[in-house]
Every structure is written in structure tokens, then in C-alpha cells.
C-alpha atoms as a PDB file:
ATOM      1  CA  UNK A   1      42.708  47.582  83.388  1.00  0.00           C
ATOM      2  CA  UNK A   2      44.939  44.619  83.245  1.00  0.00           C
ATOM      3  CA  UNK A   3      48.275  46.666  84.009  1.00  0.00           C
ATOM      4  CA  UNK A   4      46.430  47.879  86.699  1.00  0.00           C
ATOM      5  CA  UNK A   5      46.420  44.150  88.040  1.00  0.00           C
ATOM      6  CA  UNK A   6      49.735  43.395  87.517  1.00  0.00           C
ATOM      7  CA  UNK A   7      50.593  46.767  89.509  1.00  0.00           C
ATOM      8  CA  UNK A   8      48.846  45.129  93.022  1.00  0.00           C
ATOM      9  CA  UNK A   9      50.182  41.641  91.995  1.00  0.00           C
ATOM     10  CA  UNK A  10      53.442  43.041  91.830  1.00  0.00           C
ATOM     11  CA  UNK A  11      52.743  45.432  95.204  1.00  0.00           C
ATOM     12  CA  UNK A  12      51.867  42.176  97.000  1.00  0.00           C
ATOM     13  CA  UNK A  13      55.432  41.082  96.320  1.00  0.00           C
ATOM     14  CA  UNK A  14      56.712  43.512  97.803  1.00  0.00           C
ATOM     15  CA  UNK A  15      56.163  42.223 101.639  1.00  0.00           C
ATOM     16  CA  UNK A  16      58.924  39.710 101.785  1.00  0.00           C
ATOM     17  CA  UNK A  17      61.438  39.427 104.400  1.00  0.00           C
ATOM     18  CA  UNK A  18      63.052  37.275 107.269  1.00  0.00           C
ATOM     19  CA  UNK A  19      62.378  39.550 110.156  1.00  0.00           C
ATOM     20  CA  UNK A  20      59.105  39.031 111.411  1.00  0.00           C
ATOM     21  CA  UNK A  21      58.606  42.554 113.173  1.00  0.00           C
ATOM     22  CA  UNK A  22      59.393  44.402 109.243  1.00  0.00           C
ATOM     23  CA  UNK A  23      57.361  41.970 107.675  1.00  0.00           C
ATOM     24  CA  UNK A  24      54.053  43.039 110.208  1.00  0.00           C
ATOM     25  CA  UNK A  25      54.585  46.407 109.927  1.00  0.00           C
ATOM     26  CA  UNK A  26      54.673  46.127 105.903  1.00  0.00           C
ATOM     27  CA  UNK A  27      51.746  44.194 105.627  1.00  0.00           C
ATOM     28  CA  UNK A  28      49.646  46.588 107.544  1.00  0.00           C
ATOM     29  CA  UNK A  29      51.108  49.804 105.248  1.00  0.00           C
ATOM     30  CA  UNK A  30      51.355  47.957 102.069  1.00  0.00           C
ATOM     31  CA  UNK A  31      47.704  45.981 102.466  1.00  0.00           C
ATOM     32  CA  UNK A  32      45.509  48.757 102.984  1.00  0.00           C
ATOM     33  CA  UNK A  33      42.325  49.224 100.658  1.00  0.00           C
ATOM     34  CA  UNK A  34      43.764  53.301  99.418  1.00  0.00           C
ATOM     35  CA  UNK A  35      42.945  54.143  95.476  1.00  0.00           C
ATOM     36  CA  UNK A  36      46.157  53.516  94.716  1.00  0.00           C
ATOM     37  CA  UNK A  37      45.629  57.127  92.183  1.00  0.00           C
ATOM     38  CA  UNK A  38      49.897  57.590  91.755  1.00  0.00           C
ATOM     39  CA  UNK A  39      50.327  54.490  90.482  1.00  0.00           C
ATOM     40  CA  UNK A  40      46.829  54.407  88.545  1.00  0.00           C
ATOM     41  CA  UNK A  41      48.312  58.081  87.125  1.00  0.00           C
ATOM     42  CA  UNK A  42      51.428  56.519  85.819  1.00  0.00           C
ATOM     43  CA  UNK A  43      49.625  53.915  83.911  1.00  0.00           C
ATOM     44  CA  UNK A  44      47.219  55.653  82.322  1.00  0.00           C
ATOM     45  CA  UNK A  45      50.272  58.329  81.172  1.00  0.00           C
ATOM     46  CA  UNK A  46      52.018  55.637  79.864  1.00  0.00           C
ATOM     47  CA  UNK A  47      49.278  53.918  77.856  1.00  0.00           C
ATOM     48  CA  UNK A  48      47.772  57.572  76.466  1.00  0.00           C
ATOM     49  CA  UNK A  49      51.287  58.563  75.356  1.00  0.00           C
ATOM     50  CA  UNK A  50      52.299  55.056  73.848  1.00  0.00           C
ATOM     51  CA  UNK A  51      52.318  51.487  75.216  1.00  0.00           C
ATOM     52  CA  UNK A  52      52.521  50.671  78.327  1.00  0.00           C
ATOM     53  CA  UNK A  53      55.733  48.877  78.984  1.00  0.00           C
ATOM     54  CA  UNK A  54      57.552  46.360  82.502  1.00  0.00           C
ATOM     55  CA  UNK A  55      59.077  49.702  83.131  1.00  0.00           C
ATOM     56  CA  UNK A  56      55.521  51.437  83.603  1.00  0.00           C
ATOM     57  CA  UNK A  57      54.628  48.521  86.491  1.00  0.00           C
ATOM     58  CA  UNK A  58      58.217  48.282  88.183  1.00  0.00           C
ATOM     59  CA  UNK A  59      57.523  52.881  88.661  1.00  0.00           C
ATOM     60  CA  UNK A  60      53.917  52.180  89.378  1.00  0.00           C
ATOM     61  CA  UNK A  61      55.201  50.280  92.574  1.00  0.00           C
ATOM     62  CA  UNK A  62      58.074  52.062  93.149  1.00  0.00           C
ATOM     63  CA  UNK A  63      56.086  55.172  93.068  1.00  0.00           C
ATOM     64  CA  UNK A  64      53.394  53.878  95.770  1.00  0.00           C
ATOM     65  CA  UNK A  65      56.085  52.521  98.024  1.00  0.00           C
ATOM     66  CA  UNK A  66      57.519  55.829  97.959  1.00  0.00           C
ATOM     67  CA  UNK A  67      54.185  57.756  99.253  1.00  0.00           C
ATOM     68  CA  UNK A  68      53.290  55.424 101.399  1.00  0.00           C
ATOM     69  CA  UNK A  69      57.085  56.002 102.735  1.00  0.00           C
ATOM     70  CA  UNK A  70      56.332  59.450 102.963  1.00  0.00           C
ATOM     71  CA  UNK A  71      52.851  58.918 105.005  1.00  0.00           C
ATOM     72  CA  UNK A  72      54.669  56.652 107.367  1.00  0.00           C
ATOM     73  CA  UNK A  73      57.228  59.804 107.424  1.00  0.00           C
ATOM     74  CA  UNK A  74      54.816  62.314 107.893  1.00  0.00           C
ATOM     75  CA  UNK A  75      52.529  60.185 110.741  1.00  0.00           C
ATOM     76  CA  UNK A  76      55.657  59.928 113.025  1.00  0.00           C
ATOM     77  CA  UNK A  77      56.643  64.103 111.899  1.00  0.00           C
ATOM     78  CA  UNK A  78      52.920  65.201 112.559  1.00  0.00           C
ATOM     79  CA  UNK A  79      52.356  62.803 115.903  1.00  0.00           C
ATOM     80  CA  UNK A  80      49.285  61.288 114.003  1.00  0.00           C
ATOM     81  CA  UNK A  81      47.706  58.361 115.550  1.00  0.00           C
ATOM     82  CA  UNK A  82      44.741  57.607 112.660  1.00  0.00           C
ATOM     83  CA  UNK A  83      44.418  57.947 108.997  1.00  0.00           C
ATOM     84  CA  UNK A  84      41.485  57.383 106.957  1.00  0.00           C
ATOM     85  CA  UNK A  85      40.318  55.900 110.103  1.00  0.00           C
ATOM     86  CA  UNK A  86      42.546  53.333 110.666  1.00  0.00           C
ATOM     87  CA  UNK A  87      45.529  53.251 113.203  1.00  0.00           C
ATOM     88  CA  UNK A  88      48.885  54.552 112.131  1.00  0.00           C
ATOM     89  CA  UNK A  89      52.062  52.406 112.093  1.00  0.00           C
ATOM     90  CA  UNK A  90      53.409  54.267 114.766  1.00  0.00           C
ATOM     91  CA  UNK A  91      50.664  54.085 117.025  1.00  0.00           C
ATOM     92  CA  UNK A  92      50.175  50.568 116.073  1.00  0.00           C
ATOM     93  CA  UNK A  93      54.339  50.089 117.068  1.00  0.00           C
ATOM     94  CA  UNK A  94      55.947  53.422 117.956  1.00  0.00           C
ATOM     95  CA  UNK A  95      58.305  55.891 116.196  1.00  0.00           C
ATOM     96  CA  UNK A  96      60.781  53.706 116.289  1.00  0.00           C
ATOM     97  CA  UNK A  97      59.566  50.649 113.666  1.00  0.00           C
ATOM     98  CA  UNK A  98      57.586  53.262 111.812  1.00  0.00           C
ATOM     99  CA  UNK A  99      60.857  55.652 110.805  1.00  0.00           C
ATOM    100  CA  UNK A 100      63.134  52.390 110.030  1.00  0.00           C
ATOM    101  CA  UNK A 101      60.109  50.844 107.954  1.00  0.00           C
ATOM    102  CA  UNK A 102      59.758  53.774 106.459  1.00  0.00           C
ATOM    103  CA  UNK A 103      63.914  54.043 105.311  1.00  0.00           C
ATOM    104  CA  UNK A 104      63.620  50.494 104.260  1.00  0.00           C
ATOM    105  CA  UNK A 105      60.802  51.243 102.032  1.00  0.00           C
ATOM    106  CA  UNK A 106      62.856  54.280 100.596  1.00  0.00           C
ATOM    107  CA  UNK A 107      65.901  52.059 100.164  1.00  0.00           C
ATOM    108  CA  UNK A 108      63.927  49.365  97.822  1.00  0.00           C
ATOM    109  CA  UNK A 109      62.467  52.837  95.957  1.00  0.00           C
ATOM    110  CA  UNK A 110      65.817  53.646  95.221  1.00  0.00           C
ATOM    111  CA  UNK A 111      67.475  50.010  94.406  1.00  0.00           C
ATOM    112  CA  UNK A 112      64.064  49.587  92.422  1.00  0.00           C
ATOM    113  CA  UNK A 113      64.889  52.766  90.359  1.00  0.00           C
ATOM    114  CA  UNK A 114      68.003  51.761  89.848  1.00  0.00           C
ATOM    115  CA  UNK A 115      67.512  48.360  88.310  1.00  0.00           C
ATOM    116  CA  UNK A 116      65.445  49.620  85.571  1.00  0.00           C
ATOM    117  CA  UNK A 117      68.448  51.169  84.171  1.00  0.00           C
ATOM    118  CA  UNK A 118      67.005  54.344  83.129  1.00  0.00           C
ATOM    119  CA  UNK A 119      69.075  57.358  84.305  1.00  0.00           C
ATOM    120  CA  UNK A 120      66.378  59.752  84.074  1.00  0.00           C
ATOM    121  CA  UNK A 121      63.625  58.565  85.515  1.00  0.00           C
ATOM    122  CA  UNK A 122      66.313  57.485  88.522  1.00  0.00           C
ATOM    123  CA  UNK A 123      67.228  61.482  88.330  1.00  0.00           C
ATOM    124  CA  UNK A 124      63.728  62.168  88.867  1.00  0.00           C
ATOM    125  CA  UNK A 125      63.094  59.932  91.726  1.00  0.00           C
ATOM    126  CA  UNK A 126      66.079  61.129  93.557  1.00  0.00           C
ATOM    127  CA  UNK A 127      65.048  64.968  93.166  1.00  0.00           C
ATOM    128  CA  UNK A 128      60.976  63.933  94.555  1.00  0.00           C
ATOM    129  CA  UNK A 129      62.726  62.730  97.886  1.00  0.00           C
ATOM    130  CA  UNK A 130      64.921  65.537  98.428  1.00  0.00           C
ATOM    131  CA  UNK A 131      61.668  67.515  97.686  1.00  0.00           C
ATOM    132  CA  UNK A 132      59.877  66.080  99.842  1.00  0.00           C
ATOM    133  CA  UNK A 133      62.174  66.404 102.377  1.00  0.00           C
ATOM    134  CA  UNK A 134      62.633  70.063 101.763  1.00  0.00           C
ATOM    135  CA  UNK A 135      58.702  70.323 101.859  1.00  0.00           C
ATOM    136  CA  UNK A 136      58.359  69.198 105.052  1.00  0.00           C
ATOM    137  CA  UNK A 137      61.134  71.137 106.546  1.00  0.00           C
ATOM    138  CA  UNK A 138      59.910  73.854 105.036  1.00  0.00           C
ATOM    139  CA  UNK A 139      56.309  73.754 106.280  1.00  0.00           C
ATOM    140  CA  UNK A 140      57.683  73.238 109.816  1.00  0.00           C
ATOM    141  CA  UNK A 141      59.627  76.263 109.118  1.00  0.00           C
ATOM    142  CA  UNK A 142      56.684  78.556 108.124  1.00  0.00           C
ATOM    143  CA  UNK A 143      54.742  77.297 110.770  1.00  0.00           C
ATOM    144  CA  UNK A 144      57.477  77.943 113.818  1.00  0.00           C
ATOM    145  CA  UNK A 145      58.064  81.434 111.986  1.00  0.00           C
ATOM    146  CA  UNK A 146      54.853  81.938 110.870  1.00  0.00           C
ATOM    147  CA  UNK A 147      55.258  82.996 107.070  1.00  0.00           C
ATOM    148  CA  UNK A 148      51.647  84.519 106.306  1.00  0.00           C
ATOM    149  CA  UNK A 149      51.608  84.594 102.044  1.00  0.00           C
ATOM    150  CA  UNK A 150      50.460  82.764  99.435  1.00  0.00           C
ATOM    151  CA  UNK A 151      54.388  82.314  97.575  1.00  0.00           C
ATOM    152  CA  UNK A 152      55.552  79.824 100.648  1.00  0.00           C
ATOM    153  CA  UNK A 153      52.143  78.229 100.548  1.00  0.00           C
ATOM    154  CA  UNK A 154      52.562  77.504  96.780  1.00  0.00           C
ATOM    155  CA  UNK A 155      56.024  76.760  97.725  1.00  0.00           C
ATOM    156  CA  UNK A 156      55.711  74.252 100.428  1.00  0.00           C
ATOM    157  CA  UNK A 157      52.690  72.122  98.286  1.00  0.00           C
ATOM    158  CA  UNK A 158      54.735  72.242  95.111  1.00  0.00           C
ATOM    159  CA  UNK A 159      57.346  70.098  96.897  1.00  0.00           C
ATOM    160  CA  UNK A 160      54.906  68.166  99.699  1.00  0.00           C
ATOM    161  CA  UNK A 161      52.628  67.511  96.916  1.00  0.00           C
ATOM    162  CA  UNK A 162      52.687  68.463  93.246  1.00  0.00           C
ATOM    163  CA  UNK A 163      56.358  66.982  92.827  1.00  0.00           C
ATOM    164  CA  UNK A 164      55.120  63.440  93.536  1.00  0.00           C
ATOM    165  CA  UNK A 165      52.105  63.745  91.883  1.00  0.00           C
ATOM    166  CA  UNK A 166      54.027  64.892  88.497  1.00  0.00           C
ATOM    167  CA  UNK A 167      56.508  62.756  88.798  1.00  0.00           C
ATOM    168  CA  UNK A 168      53.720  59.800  88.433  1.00  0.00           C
ATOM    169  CA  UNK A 169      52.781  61.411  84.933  1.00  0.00           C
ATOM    170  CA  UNK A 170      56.550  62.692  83.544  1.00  0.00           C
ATOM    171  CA  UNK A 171      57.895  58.790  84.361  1.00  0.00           C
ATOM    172  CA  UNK A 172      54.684  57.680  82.526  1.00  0.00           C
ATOM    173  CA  UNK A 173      55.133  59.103  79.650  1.00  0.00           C
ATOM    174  CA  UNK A 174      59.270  58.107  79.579  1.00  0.00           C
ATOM    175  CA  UNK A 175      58.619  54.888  79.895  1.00  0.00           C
ATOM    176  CA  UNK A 176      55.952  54.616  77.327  1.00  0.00           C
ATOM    177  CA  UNK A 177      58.881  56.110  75.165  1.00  0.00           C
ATOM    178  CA  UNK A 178      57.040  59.673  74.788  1.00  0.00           C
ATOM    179  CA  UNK A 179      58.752  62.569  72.860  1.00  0.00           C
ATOM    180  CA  UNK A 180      60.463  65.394  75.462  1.00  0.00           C
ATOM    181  CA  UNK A 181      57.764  67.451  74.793  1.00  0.00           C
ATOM    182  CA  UNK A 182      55.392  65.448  75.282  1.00  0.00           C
ATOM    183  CA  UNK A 183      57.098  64.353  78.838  1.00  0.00           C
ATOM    184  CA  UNK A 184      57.137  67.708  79.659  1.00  0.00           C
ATOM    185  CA  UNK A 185      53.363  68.200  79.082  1.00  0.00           C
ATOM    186  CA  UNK A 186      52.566  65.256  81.509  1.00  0.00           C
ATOM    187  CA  UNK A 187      54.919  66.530  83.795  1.00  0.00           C
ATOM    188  CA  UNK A 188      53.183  69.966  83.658  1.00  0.00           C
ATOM    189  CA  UNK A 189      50.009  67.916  84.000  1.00  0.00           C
ATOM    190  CA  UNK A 190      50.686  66.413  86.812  1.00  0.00           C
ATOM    191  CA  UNK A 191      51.930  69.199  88.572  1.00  0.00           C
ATOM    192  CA  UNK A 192      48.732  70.967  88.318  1.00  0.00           C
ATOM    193  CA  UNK A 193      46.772  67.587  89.793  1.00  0.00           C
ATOM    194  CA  UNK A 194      49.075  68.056  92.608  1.00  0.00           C
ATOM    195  CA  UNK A 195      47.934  71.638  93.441  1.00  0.00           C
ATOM    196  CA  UNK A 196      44.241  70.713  93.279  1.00  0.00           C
ATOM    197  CA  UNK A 197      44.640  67.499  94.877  1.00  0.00           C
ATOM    198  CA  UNK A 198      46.709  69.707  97.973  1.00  0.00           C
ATOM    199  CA  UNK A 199      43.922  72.365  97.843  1.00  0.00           C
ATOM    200  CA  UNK A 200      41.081  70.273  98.122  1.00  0.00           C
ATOM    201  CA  UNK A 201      42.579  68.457 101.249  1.00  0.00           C
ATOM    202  CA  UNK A 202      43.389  72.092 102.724  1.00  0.00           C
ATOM    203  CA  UNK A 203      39.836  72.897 102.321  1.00  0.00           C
ATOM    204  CA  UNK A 204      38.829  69.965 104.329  1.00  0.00           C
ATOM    205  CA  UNK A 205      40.211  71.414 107.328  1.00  0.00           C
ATOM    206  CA  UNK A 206      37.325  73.850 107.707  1.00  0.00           C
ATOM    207  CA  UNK A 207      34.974  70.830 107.533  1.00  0.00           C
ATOM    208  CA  UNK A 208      34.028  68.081 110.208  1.00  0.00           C
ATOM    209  CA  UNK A 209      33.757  64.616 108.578  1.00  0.00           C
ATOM    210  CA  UNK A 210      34.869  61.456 110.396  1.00  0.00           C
ATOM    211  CA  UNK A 211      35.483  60.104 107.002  1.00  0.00           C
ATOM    212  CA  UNK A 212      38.390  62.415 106.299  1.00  0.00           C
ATOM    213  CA  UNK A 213      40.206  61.330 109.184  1.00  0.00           C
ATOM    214  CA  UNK A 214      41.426  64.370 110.801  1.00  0.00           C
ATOM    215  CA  UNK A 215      38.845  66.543 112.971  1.00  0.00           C
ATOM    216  CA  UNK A 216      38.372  70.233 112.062  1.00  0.00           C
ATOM    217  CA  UNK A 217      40.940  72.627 111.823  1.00  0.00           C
ATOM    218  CA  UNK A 218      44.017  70.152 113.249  1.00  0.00           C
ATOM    219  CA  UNK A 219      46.162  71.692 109.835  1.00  0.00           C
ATOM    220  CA  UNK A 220      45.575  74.989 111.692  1.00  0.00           C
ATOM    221  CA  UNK A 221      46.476  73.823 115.299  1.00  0.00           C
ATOM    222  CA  UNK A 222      49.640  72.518 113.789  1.00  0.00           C
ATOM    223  CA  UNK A 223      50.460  76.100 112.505  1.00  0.00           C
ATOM    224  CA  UNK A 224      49.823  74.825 109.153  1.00  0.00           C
ATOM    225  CA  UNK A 225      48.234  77.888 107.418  1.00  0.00           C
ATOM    226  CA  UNK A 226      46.328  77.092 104.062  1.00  0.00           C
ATOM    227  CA  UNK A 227      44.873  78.923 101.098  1.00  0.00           C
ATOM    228  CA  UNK A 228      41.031  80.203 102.691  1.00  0.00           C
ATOM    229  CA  UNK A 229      42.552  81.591 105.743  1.00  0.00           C
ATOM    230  CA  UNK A 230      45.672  83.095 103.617  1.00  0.00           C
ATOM    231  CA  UNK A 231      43.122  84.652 101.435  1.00  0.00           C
ATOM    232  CA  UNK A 232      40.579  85.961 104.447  1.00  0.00           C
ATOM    233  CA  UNK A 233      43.878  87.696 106.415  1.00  0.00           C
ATOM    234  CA  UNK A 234      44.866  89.068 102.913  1.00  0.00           C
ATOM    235  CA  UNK A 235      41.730  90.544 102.511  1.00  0.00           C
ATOM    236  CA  UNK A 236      40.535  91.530 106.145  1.00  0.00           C
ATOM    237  CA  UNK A 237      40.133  95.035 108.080  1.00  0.00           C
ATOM    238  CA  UNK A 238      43.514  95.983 109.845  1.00  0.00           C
ATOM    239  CA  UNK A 239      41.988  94.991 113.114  1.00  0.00           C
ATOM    240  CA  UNK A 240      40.358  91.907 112.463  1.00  0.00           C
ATOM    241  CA  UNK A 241      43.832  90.873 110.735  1.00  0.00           C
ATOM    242  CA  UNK A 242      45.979  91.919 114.039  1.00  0.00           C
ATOM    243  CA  UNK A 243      43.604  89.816 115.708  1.00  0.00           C
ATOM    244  CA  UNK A 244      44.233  86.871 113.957  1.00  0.00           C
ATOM    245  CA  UNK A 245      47.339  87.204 113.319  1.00  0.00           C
ATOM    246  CA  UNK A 246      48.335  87.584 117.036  1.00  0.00           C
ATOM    247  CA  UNK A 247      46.371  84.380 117.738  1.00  0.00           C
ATOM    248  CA  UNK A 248      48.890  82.300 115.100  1.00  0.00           C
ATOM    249  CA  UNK A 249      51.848  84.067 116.476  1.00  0.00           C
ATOM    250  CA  UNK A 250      51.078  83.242 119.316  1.00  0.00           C
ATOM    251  CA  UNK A 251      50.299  79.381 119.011  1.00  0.00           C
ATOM    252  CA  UNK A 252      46.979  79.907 121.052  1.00  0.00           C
ATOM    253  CA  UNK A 253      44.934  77.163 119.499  1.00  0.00           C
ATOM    254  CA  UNK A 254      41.779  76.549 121.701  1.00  0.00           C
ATOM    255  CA  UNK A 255      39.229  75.026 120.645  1.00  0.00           C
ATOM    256  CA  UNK A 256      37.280  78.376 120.721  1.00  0.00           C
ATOM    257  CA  UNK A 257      40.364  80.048 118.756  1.00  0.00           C
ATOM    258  CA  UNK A 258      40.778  77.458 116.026  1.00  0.00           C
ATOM    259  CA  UNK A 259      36.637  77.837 115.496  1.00  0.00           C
ATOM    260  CA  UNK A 260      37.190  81.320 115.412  1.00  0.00           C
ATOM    261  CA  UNK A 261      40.004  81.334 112.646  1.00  0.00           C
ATOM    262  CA  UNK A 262      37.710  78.886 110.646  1.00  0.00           C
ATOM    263  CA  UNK A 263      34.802  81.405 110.993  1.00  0.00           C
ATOM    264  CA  UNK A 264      36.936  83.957 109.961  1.00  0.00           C
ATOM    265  CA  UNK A 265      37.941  81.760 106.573  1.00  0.00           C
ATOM    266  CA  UNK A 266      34.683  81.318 106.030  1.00  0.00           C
ATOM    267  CA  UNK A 267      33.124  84.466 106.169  1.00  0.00           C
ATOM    268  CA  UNK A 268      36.213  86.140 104.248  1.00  0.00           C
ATOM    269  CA  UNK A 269      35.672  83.785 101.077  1.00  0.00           C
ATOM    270  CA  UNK A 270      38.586  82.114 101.962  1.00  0.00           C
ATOM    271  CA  UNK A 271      36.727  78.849 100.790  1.00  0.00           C
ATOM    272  CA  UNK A 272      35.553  80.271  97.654  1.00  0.00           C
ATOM    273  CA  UNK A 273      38.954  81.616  96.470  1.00  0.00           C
ATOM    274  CA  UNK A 274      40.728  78.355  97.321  1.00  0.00           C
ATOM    275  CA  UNK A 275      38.236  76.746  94.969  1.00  0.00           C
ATOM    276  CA  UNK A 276      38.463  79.116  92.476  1.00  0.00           C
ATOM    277  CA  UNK A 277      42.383  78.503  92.293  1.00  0.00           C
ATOM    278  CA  UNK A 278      41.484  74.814  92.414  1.00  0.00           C
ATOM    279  CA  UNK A 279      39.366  74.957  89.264  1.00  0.00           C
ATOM    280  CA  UNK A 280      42.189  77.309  87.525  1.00  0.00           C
ATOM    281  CA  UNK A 281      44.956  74.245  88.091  1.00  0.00           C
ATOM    282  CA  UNK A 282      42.252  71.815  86.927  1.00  0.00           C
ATOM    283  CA  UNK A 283      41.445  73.585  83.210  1.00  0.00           C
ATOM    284  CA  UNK A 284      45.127  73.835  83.151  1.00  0.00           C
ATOM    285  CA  UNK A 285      45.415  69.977  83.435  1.00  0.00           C
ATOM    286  CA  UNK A 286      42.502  69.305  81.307  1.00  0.00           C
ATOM    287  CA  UNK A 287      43.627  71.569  78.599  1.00  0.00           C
ATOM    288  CA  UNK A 288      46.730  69.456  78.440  1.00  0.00           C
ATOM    289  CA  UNK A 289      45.311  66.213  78.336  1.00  0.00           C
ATOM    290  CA  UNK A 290      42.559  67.452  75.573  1.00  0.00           C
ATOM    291  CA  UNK A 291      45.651  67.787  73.256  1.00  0.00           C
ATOM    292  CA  UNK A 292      46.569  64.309  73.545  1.00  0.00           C
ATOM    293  CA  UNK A 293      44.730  61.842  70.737  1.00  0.00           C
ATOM    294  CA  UNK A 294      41.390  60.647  71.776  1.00  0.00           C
ATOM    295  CA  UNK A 295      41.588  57.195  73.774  1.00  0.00           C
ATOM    296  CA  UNK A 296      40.091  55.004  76.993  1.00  0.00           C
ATOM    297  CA  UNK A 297      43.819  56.172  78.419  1.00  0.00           C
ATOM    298  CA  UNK A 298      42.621  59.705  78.119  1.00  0.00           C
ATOM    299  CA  UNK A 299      39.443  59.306  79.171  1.00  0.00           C
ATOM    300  CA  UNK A 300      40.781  57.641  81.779  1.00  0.00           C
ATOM    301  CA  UNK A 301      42.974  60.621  82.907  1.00  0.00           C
ATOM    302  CA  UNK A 302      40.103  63.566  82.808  1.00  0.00           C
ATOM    303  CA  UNK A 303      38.093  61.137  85.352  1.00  0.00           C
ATOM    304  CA  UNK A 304      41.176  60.903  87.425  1.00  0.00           C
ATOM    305  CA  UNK A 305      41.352  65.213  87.304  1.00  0.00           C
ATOM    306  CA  UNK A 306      37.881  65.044  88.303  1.00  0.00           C
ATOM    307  CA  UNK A 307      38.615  63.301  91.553  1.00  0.00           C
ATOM    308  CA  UNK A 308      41.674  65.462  92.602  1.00  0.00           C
ATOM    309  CA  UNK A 309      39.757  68.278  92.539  1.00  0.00           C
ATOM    310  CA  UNK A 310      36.108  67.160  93.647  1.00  0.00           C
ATOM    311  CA  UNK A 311      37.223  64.520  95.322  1.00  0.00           C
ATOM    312  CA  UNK A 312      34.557  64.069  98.726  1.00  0.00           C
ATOM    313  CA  UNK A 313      37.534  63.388 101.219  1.00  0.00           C
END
């Protein structure tokens, strides 16, 4: 797709300043080879609701400086050293030049979003970081106080997640010049790519690949408590709950534990329900886009469902 060009023409651009330090640690988050889906989300919105428009490229960067701002956010939050295999900017420097990279990212987001003018879409923008924010602080929250249920699960990945995600799709459509109900649809859609694309990466906890980047149950050593094992303490004996329970209250995350509590998941249909309430966002999603007129654009976005939700890592 030609817009699609323009989008990592215009990305390229974006790694220009005088101080030599900012301009390294840019070029190694702004240069990688990722998929580049937000952006690719926001384009094919635009062009399956109406044309797609300057506007649609200026949010398609703006939008994938702003997650990258929030990995570089999350890397330094979470201590992580790798992703996808490759070093982290804050391994590669320290905290330091990855949390004032990351703030000078969110600064051009939000100069970006202003120039275009647009009120709206500038609303929206604003509201994802605060979200995001909110997200985080709230999963830290659930995980120092250990909040066992599925509401401040759903919570926590509607802001972390499914906020960005339907952003990409809502300021799509508005900038292809899409009725408001038809903006509200994408944004709807969207939101439901964010909860399988969320799930599917919680399920990969309870796997070991090297590809993935993270090794086997590190959400759950974090305290970060996802849909299977939600589900498999929900739906447990009284005393094998207690004993898992006391194991997360209690932060003891051996190596032995952690396998245990993955077991546990496992054998509970923790795994199965998460990917039945994968598949449930996903018809939702699909359903929407199946109402829009036949087109490459649409076409386009049921492949792009297909990989949040079966995504291999």
C-alpha cells in the first residue's frame, strides 16, 4: 500500500536532532523491523471508511511514536532488559536516557496532534495517555494488592491496551471524514482488537518460546495475574484456591511456584476460557467490519483481526 510507504518515509523523519546522545537512542527505537499494525490499522480505517487523507499519515506516525513511547515507558517500569530479542533502550543506556527519550517522543505526539488542527482527534490522543498512564498504575496496584477478578483485569487491558488500539481505528475513520456513527463503529472495533490482541499475549505467558521474548510465566512473577489463571482460581476446590492464592499474596515466585501456578492454569482450562473470550472479542470485531462496503481496505482489516487474535507471538 502506497500510504503505507509514505507512513515509514515519514517515520524516518522523525530522527532529527542536534544532540547526538537523543539522536542514538531514537534511531535504535524508531529503526526497528516491528509490524508497525497501529499505524497499518489507521490506514486501512481511513481508506475503508473514505479516502485516505495527510491527516491519516501525520496520526499513523504520531500514533507509533506514541507506543513505542509507551514500550520505552513500560521497559524502564517493568526492569526489562530484551524485547523481541533485542536489547532495550535502557539496558542499551540506562533509565535515565530511556524515560527522557521517551517524554520527548510524547512531547512531538502531542505538538504533532496539535498541528493538524483537529480538536477531536487531539481530545482523543490526550485521553489514550492519561489511559495509559492510569493502566499502568493500575496494574501495579492490583498486583501490590493483589485484586483476584476478572472486572480489574478487563479494567487494567482496556486502558494498557484496547484504548490505543481503538484509538488507531476511531482517528481513522475521522480523518477519512467518516459519519459519527460510523467513527463510533471503528472505535468499537478497535477496542475489541485490543482485548484479543492483550489476551493472546497473556496466554503466552504459560508458553516457553525464545521468540516471544519474555521466558515463561515472568507476567506472573511480576504479580501480573491474567485471564487462564483468573479463570482456574475462579473455578478451583477451596483448597487448591487457598493454596494458590497464598502463594500470590505472598510474592513467593520460585521457579517451582511460578511452574506450579502455570500447571494449575492449565489443568483448570484457564487456557481454553481465555481463548474462548478471545474468539468472542474477535466475531465482535468482524461483525463490525462485515457491515462496512466490500473493499481491499476491508479485506485488509479482517486479515489484520486474524493476527491479533492468532497471532504466533
Amino acid at each position: 500500500m502506497l500510504e503505507f510507504e509514505q507512513f515509514k518515509k515519514s517515520l524516518s523523519e522523525v530522527i532529527q536532532t542536534e544532540i547526538p546522545l537523543l539522536e542514538e537512542a531514537l534511531l535504535h527505537v524508531l529503526s526497528s523491523k516491528g509490524k508497525h499494525v497501529r499505524p497499518l490499522l489507521l490506514l486501512l480505517t481511513a481508506k475503508a471508511t473514505g479516502e485516505i487523507s495527510p491527516v491519516s499519515i501525520d496520526y499513523s506516525v504520531l500514533i507509533e511514536i506514541l507506543h513505542t513511547t509507551t514500550l520505552i515507558h513500560d521497559d524502564v517500569v517493568d526492569d526489562t532488559k530484551q524485547r523481541r530479542g533485542v536489547p532495550s533502550l535502557n539496558a542499551i543506556f540506562d533509565n535515565r536516557v530511556a524515560v527522557l527519550t521517551g517524554d520527548f517522543l510524547l512531547a512531538g505526539v502531542m505538538l504533532k496532534a496539535v498541528d493538524t488542527g483537529n480538536l477531536m482527534t487531539t481530545h482523543i490522543v490526550a485521553q489514550v495517555c492519561r489511559e495509559l498512564a492510569e493502566g499502568e498504575l493500575m496494574q501495579l496496584d492490583n498486583a501490590e494488592n493483589h485484586y483476584l477478578n476478572e472486572e480489574k483485569y478487563f479494567s487494567v487491558i482496556h486502558k494498557k491496551t484496547a484504548t490505543l488500539i481503538s484509538a488507531c481505528a476511531e482517528i481513522g475513520a475521522i480523518s477519512a471524514g467518516a459519519p459519527a456513527e460510523t467513527v463510533q463503529q471503528c472505535r468499537y472495533f478497535g477496542e475489541y482488537l485490543g482485548y484479543c490482541f492483550q489476551i493472546k499475549d497473556d496466554i503466552f505467558d504459560y508458553y516457553e518460546d525464545i521468540e516471544i521474548g519474555k521466558p515463561t510465566g515472568n507476567d506472573i512473577r511480576e504479580g501480573k495475574i491474567s485471564l487462564p489463571l483468573l479463570y482456574a482460581l475462579q473455578n478451583s476446590t477451596e483448597k487448591e484456591r487457598d493454596r494458590y492464592i497464598k502463594i500470590i499474596r505472598n510474592q513467593d515466585f520460585t521457579n517451582e511456584n511460578v511452574s506450579a501456578l502455570i500447571a494449575f492454569a492449565k489443568q483448570s482450562g484457564g487456557i481454553e476460557y481465555a481463548e474462548r473470550r478471545l474468539m468472542e472479542f474477535r466475531q465482535k470485531a468482524i461483525e463490525i467490519i462485515n457491515s462496512f462496503p466490500a473493499s481491499e481496505a476491508r479485506a485488509g482489516l479482517l486479515l489484520l483481526a486474524d493476527y491479533f487474535s492468532e497471532r504466533a507471538y
